[in-house]
PDB file of N, CA and C in Angstrom:
ATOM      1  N   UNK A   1     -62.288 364.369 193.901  1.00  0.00           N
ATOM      2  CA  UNK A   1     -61.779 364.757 195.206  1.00  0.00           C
ATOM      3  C   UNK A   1     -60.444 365.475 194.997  1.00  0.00           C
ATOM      4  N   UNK A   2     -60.181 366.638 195.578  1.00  0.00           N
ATOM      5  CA  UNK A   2     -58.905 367.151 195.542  1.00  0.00           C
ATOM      6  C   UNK A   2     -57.892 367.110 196.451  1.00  0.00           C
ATOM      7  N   UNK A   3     -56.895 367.458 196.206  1.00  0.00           N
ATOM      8  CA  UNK A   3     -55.803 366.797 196.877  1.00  0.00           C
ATOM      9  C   UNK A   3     -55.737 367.070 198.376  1.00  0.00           C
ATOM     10  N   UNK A   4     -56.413 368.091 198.595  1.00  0.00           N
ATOM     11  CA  UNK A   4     -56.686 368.416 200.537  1.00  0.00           C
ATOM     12  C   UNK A   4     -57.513 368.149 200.782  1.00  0.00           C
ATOM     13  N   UNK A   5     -58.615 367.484 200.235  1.00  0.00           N
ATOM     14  CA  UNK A   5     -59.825 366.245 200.608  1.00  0.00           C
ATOM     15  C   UNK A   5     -59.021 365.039 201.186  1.00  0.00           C
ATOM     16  N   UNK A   6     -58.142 365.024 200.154  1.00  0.00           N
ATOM     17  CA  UNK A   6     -57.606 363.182 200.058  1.00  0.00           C
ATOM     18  C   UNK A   6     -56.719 363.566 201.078  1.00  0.00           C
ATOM     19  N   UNK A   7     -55.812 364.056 201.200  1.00  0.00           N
ATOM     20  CA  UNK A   7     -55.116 364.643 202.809  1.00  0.00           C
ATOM     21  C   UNK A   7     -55.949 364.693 203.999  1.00  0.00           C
ATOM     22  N   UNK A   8     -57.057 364.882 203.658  1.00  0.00           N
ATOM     23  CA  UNK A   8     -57.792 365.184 205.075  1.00  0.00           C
ATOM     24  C   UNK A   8     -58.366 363.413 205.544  1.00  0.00           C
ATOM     25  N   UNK A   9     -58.618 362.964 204.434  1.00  0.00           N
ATOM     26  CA  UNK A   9     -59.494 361.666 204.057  1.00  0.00           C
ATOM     27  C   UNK A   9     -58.001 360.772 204.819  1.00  0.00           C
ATOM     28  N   UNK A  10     -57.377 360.690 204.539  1.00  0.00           N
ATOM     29  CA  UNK A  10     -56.069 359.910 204.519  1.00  0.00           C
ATOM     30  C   UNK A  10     -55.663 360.526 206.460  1.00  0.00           C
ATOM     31  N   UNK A  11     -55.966 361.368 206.724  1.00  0.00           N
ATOM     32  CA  UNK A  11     -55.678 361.745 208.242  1.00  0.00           C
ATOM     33  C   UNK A  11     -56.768 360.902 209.235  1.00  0.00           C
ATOM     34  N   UNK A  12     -57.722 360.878 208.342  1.00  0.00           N
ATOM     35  CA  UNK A  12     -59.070 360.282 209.060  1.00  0.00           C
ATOM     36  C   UNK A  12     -59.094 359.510 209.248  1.00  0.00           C
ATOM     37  N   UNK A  13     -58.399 358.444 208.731  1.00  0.00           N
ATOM     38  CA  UNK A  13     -58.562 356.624 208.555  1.00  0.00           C
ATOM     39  C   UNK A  13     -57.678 356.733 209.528  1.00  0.00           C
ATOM     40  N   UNK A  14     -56.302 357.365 209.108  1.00  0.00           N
ATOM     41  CA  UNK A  14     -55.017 356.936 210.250  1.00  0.00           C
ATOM     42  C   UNK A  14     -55.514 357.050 211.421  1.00  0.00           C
ATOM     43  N   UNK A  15     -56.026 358.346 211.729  1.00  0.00           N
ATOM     44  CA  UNK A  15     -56.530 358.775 213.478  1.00  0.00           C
ATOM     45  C   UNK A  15     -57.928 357.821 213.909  1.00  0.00           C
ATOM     46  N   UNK A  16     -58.533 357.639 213.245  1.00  0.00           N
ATOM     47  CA  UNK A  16     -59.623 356.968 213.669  1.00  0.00           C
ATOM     48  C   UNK A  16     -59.445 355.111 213.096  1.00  0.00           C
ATOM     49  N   UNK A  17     -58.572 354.986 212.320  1.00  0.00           N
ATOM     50  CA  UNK A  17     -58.229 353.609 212.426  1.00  0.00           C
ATOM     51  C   UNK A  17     -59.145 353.031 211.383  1.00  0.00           C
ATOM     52  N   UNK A  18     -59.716 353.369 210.462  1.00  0.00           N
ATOM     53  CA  UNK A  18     -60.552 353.287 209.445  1.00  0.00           C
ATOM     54  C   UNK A  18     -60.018 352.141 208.671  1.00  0.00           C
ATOM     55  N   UNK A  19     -58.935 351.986 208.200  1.00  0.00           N
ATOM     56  CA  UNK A  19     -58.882 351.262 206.738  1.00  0.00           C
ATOM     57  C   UNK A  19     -58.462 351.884 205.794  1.00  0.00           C
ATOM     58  N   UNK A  20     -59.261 350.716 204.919  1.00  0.00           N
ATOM     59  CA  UNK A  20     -59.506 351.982 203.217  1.00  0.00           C
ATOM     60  C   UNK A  20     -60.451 352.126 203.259  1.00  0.00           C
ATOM     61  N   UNK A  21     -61.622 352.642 204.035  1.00  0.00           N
ATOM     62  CA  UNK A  21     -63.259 353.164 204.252  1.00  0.00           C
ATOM     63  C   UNK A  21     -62.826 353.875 203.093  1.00  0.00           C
ATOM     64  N   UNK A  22     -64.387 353.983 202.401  1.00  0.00           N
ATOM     65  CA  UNK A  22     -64.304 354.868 200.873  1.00  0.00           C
ATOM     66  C   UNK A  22     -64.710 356.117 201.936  1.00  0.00           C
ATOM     67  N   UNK A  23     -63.838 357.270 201.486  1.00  0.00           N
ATOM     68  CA  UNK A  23     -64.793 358.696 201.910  1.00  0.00           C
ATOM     69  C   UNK A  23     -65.011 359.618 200.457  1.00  0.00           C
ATOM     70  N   UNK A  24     -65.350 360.685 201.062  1.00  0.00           N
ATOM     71  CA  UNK A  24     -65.865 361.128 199.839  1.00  0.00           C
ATOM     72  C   UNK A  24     -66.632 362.481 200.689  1.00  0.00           C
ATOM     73  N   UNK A  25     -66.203 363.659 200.001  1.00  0.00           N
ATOM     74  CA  UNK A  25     -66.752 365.170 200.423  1.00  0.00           C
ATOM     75  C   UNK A  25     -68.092 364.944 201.439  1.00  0.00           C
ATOM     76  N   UNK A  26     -69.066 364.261 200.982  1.00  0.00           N
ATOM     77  CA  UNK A  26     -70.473 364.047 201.345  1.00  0.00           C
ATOM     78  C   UNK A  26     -70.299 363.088 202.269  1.00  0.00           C
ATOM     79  N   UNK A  27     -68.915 362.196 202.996  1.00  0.00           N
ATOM     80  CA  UNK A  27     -69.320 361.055 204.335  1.00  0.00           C
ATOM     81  C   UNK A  27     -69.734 361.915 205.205  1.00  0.00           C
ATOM     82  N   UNK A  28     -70.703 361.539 205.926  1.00  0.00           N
ATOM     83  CA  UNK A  28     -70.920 362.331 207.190  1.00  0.00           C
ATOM     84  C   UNK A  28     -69.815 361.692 207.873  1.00  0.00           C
ATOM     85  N   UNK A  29     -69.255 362.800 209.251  1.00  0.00           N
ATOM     86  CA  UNK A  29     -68.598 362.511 210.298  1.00  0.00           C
ATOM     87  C   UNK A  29     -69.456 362.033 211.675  1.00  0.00           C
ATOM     88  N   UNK A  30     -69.674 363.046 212.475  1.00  0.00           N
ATOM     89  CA  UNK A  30     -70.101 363.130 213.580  1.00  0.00           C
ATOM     90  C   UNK A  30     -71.178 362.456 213.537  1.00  0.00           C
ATOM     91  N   UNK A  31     -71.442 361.650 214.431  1.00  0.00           N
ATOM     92  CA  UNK A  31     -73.026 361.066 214.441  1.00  0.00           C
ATOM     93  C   UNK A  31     -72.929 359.590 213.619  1.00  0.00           C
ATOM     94  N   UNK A  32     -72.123 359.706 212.400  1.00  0.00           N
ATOM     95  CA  UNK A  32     -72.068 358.993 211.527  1.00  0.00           C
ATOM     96  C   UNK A  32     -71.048 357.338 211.640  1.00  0.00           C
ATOM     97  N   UNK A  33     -69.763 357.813 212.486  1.00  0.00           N
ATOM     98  CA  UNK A  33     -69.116 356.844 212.358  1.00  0.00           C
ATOM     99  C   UNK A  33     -68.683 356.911 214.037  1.00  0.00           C
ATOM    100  N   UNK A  34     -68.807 355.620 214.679  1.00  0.00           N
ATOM    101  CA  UNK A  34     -68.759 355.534 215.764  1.00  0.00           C
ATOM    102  C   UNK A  34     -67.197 355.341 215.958  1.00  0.00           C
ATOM    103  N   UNK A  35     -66.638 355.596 215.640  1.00  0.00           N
ATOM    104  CA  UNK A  35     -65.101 356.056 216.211  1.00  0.00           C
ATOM    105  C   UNK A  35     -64.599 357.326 216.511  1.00  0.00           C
ATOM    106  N   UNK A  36     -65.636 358.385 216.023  1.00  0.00           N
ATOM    107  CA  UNK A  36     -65.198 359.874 215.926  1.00  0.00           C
ATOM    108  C   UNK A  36     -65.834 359.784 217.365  1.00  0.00           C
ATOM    109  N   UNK A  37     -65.717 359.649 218.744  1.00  0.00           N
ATOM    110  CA  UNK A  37     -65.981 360.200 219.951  1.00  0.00           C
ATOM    111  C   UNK A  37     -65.436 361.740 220.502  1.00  0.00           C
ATOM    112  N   UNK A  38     -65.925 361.809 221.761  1.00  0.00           N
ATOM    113  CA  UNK A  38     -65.295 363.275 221.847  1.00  0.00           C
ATOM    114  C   UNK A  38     -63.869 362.968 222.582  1.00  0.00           C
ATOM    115  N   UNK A  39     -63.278 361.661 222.812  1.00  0.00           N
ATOM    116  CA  UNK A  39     -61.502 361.430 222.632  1.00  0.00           C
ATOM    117  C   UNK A  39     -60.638 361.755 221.244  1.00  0.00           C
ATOM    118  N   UNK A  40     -61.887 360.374 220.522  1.00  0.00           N
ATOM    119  CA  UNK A  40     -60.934 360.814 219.478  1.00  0.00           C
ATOM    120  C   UNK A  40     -61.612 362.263 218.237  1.00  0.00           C
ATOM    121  N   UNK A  41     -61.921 363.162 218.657  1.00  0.00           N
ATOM    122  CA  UNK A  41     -61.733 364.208 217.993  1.00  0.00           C
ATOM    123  C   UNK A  41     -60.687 365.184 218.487  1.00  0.00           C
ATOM    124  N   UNK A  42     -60.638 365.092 219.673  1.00  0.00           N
ATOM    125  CA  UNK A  42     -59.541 365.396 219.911  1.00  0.00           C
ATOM    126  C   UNK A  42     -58.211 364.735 219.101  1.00  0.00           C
ATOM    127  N   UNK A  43     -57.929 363.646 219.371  1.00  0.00           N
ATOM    128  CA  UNK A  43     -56.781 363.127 218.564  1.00  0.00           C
ATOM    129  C   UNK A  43     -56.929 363.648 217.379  1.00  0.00           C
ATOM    130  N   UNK A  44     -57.536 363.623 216.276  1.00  0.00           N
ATOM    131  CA  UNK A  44     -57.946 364.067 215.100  1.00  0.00           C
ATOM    132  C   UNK A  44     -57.798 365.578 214.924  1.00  0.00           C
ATOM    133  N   UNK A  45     -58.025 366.672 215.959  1.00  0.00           N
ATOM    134  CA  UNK A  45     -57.334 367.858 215.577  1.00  0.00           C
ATOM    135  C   UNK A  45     -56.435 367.929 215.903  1.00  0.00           C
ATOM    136  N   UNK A  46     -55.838 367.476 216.768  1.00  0.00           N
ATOM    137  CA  UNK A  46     -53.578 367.402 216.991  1.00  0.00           C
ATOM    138  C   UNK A  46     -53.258 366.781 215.690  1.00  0.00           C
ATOM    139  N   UNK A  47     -53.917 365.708 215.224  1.00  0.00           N
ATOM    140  CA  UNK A  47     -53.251 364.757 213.970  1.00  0.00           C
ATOM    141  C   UNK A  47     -53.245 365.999 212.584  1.00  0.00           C
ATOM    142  N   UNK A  48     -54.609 366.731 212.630  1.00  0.00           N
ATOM    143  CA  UNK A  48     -54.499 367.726 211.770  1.00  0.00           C
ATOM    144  C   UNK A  48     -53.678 368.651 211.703  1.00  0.00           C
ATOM    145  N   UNK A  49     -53.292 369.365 212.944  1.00  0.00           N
ATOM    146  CA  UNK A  49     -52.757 370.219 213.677  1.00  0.00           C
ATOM    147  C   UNK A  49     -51.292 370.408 213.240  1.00  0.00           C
ATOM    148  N   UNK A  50     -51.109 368.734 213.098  1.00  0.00           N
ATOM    149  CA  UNK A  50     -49.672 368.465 213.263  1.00  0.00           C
ATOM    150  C   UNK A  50     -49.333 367.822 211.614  1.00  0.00           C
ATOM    151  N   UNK A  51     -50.233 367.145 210.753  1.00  0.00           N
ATOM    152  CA  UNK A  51     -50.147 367.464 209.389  1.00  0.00           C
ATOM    153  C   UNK A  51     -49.710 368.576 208.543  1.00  0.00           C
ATOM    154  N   UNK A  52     -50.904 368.924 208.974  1.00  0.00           N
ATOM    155  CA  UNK A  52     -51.001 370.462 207.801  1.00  0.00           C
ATOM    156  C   UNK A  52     -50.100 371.765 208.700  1.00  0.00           C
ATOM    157  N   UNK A  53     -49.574 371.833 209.822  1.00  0.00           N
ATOM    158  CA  UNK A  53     -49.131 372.835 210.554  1.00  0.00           C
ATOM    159  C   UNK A  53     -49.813 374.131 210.514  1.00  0.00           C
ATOM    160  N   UNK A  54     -50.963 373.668 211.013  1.00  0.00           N
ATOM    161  CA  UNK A  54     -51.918 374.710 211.605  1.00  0.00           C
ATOM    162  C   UNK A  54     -51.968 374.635 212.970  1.00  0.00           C
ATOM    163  N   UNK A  55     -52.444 375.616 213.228  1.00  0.00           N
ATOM    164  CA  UNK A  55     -52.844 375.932 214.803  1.00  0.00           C
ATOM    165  C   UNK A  55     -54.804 375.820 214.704  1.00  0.00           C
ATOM    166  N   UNK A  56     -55.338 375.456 215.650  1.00  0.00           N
ATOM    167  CA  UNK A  56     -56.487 375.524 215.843  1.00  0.00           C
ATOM    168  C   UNK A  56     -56.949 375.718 217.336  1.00  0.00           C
ATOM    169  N   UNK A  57     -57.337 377.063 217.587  1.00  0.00           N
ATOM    170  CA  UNK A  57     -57.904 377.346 219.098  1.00  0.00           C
ATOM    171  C   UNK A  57     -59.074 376.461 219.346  1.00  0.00           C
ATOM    172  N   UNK A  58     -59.119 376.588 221.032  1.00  0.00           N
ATOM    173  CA  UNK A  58     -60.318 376.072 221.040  1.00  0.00           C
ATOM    174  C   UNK A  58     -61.870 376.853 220.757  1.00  0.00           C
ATOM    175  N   UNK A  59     -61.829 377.623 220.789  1.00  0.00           N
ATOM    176  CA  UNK A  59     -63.097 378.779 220.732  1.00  0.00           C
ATOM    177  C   UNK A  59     -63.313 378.493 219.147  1.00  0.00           C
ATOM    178  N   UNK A  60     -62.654 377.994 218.189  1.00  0.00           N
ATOM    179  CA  UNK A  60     -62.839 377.817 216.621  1.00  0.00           C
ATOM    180  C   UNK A  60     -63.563 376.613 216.447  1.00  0.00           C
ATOM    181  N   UNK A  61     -63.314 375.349 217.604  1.00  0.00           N
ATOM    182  CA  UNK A  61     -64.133 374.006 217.229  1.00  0.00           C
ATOM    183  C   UNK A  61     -65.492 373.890 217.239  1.00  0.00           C
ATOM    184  N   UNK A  62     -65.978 373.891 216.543  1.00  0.00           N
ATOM    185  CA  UNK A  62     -67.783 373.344 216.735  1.00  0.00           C
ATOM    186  C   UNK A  62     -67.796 372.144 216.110  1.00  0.00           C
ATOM    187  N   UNK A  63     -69.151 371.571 216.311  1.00  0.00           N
ATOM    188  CA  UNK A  63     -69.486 370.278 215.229  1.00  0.00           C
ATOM    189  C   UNK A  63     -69.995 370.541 213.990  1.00  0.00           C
ATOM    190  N   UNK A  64     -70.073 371.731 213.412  1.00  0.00           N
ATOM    191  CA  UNK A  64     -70.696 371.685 212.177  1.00  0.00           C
ATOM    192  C   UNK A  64     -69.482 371.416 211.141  1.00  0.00           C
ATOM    193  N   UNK A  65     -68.053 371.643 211.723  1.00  0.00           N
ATOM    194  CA  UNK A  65     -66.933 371.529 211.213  1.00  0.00           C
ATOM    195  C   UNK A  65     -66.859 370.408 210.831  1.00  0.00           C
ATOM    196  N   UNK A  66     -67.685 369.270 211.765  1.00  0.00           N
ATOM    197  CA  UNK A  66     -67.265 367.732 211.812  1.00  0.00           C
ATOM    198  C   UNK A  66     -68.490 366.616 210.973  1.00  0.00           C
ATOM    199  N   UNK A  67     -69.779 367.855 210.351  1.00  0.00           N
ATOM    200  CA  UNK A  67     -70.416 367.288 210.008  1.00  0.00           C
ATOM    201  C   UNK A  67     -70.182 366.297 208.467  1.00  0.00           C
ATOM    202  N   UNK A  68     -69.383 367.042 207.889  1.00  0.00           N
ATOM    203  CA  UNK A  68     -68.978 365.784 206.400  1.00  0.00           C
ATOM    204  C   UNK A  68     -67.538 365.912 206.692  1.00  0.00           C
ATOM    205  N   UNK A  69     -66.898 365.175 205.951  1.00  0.00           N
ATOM    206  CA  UNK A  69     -65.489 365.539 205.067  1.00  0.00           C
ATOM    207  C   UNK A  69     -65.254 366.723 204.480  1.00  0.00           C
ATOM    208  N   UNK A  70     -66.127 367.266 203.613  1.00  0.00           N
ATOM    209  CA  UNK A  70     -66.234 368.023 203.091  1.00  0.00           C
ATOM    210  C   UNK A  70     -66.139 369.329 204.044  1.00  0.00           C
ATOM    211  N   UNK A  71     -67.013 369.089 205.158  1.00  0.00           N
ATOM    212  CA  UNK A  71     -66.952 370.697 205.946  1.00  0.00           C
ATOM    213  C   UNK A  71     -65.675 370.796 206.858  1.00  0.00           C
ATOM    214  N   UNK A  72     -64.865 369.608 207.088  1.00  0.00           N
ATOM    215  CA  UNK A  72     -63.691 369.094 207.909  1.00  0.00           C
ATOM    216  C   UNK A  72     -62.591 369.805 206.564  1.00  0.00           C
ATOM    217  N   UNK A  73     -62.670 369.523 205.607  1.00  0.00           N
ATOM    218  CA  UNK A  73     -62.216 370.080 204.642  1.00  0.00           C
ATOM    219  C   UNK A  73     -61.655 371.503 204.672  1.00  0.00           C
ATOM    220  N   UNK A  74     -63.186 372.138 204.830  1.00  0.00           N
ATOM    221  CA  UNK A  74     -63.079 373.625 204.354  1.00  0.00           C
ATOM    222  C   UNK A  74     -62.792 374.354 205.874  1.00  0.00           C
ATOM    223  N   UNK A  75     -62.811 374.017 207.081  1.00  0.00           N
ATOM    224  CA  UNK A  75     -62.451 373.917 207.896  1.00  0.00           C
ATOM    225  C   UNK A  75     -60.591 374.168 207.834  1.00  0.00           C
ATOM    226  N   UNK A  76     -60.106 373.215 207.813  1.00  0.00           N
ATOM    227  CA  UNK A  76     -59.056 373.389 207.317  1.00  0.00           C
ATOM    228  C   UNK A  76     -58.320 373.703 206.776  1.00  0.00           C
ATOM    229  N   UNK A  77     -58.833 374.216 205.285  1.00  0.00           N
ATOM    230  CA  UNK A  77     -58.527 375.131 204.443  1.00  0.00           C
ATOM    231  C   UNK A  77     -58.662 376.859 205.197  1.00  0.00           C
ATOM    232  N   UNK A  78     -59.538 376.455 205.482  1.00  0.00           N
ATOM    233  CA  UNK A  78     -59.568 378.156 206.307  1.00  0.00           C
ATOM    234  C   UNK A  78     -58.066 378.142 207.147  1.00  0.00           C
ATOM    235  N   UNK A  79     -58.310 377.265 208.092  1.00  0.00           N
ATOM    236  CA  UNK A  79     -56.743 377.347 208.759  1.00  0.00           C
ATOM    237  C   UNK A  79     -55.630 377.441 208.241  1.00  0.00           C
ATOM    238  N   UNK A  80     -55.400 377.105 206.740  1.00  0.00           N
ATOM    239  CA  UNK A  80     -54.032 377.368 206.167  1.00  0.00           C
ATOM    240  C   UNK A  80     -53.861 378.786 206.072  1.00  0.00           C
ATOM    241  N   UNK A  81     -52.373 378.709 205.422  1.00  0.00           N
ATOM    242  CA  UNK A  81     -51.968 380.620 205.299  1.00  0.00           C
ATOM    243  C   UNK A  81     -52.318 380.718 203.622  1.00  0.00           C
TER     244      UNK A  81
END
């Protein structure tokens, strides 16, 4: 896992209240863990938002973004400079 996995992984637990849940590129999100609702995904892109100091419109969110770690990942990575 690389270090903006484990950043992203480490945002996830905090905002959604996880623990030490093992994640890993391949956890599914959406569908997968019943804390990701459509509240708290919201919370979860301000928490990102406000981590990594990105901006994220709304016209950019879909769920395929939210389908692993991994795509929450690259997601994010896109948003950096």
């Amino acid at each position: 896992m690389n270090n903006l996995e484990n950043q992203v992984c480490d945002v996830l637990r905090g905002t959604l209240g996880l623990g030490k849940m093992p994640l890993s590129a391949d956890s599914p999100l959406l569908g997968a863990l019943p804390q990701l609702d459509s509240m708290a995904v919201l919370a979860l892109l301000t928490a990102l938002e406000e981590y990594f100091g990105i901006a994220i419109l709304d016209d950019e969110i879909s769920a395929r973004h939210f389908a692993t770690v991994g795509t929450l990942t690259a997601f994010v990575q896109s948003k950096r400079p």
